[in-house]
Protein backbone atom coordinates (compact mmCIF):
# COMPACT_ATOMS: atom_id res chain seq x y z
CA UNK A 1 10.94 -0.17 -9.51
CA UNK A 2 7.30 0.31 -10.83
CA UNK A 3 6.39 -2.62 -9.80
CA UNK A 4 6.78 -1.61 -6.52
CA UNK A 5 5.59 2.04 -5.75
CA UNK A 6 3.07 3.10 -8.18
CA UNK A 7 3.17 6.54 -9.06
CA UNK A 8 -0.58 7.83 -9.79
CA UNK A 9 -1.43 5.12 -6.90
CA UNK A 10 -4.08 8.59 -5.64
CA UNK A 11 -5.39 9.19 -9.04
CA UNK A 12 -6.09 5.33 -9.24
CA UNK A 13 -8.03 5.14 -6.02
CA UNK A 14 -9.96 8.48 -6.73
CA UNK A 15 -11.33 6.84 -10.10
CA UNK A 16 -12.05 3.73 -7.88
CA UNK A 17 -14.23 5.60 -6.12
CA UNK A 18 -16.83 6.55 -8.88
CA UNK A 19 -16.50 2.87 -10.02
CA UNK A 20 -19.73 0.69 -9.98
CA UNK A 21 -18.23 -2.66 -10.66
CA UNK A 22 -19.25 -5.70 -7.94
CA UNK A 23 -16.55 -5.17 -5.15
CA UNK A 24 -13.90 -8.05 -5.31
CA UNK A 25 -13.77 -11.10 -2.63
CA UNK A 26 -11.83 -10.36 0.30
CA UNK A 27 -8.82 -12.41 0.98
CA UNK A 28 -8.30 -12.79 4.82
CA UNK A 29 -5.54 -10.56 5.99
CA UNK A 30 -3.72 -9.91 9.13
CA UNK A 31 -1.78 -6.47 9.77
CA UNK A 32 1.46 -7.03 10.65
CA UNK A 33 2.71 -3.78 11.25
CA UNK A 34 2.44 -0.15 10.45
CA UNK A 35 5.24 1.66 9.54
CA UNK A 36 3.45 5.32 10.17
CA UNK A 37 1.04 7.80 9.21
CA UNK A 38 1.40 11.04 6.99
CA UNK A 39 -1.67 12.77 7.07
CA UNK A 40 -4.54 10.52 6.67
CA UNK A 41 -2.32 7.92 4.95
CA UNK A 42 -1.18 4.93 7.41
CA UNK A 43 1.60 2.63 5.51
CA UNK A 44 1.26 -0.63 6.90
CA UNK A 45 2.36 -4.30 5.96
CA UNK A 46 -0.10 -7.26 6.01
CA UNK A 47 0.08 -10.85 5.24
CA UNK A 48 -2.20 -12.87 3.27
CA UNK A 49 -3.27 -15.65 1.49
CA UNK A 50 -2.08 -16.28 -2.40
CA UNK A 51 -3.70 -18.98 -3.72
CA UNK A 52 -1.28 -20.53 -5.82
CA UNK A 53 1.54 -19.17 -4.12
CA UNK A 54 0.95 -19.57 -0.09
CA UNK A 55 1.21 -16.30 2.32
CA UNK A 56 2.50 -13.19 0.89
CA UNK A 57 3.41 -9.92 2.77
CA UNK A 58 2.12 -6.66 1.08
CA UNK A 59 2.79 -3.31 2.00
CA UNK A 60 -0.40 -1.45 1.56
CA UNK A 61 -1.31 2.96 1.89
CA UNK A 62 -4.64 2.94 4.45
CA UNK A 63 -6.95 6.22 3.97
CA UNK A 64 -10.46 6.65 5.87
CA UNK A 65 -12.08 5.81 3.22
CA UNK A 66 -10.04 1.87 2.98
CA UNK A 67 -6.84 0.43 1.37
CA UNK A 68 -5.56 2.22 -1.81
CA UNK A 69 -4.18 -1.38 -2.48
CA UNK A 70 -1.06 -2.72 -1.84
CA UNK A 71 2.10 -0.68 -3.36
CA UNK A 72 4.73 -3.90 -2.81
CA UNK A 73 4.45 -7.58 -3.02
CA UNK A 74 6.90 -10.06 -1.38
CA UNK A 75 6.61 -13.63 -0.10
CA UNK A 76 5.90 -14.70 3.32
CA UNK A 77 9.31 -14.92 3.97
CA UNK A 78 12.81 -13.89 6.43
CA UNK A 79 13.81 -12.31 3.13
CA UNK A 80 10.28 -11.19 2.02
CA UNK A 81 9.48 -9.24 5.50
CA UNK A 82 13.64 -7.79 5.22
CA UNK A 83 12.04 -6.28 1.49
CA UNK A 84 8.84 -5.15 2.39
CA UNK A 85 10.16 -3.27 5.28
CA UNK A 86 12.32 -1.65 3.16
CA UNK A 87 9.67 -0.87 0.74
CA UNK A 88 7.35 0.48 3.71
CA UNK A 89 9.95 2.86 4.97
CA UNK A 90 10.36 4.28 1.28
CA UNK A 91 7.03 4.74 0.34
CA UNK A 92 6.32 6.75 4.08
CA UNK A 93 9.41 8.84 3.39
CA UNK A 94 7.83 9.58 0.06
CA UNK A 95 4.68 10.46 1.59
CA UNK A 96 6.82 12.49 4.05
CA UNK A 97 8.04 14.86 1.19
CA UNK A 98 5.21 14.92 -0.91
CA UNK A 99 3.60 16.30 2.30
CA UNK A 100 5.68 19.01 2.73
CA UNK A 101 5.16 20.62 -1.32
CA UNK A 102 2.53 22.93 -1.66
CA UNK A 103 -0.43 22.32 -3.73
CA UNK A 104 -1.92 19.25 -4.52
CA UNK A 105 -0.60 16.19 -2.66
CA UNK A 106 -1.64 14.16 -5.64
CA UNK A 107 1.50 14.68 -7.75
CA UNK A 108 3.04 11.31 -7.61
C-alpha cells in the first residue's frame, strides 16, 4: 500500500517549501468532492487530465498553504471513483487519529 498513502507525505511538503526549483505546469483539475477536514488538512478527490492515459481521479491532502500532492491515483472510472473513495475515507481516518496523539502531528 505505499503507493497509495505516503507516510512522511508532511515531511515531504515541509522540504517543498524551502525548495527553489521553477514550479511545475498545472494540469487543469476539477474537485470532485471532499471527503473532510482534520485540522487544517481538507482530503478531497479531483479529476484530471493524464496525458497518455485520459482523466484520472486523485485523492489529494489540501493545507492553507496548497496541495501536499495527491496520496492515491486511480482512473477516471465506476471502479476508479469506488477506490479512491475508499482511499479518501482512509487517509481522513488516519488524519483523525494522528490528530488525537500528542506531540507532533508529523509522525506518519
Amino acid at each position: 500500500m505505499d503507493n497509495v498513502i505516503r507516510p512522511d507525505f508532511q515531511r515531504a511538503a515541509k522540504a517543498r517549501n524551502g525548495d527553489a526549483r521553477k514550479p511545475r505546469a498545472q494540469t487543469p483539475m476539477q474537485y470532485i468532492k471532499t471527503y473532510g477536514e482534520v485540522g487544517t488538512h481538507a482530503v478531497s478527490l479531483v479529476r484530471t487530465r493524464s496525458g497518455l492515459r485520459g482523466d484520472i481521479y486523485q485523492v489529494v491532502i489540501d493545507t492553507p498553504a496548497g496541495q501536499v500532492g495527491p496520496v492515491g491515483v486511480e482512473p477516471a472510472t465506476d471502479d476508479g471513483m469506488f477506490d479512491a473513495d475508499r482511499v479518501g475515507m482512509a487517509v481522513i481516518r488516519t488524519l483523525e487519529l494522528l490528530a488525537r496523539r500528542s506531540g507532533d502531528f508529523d509522525v506518519a
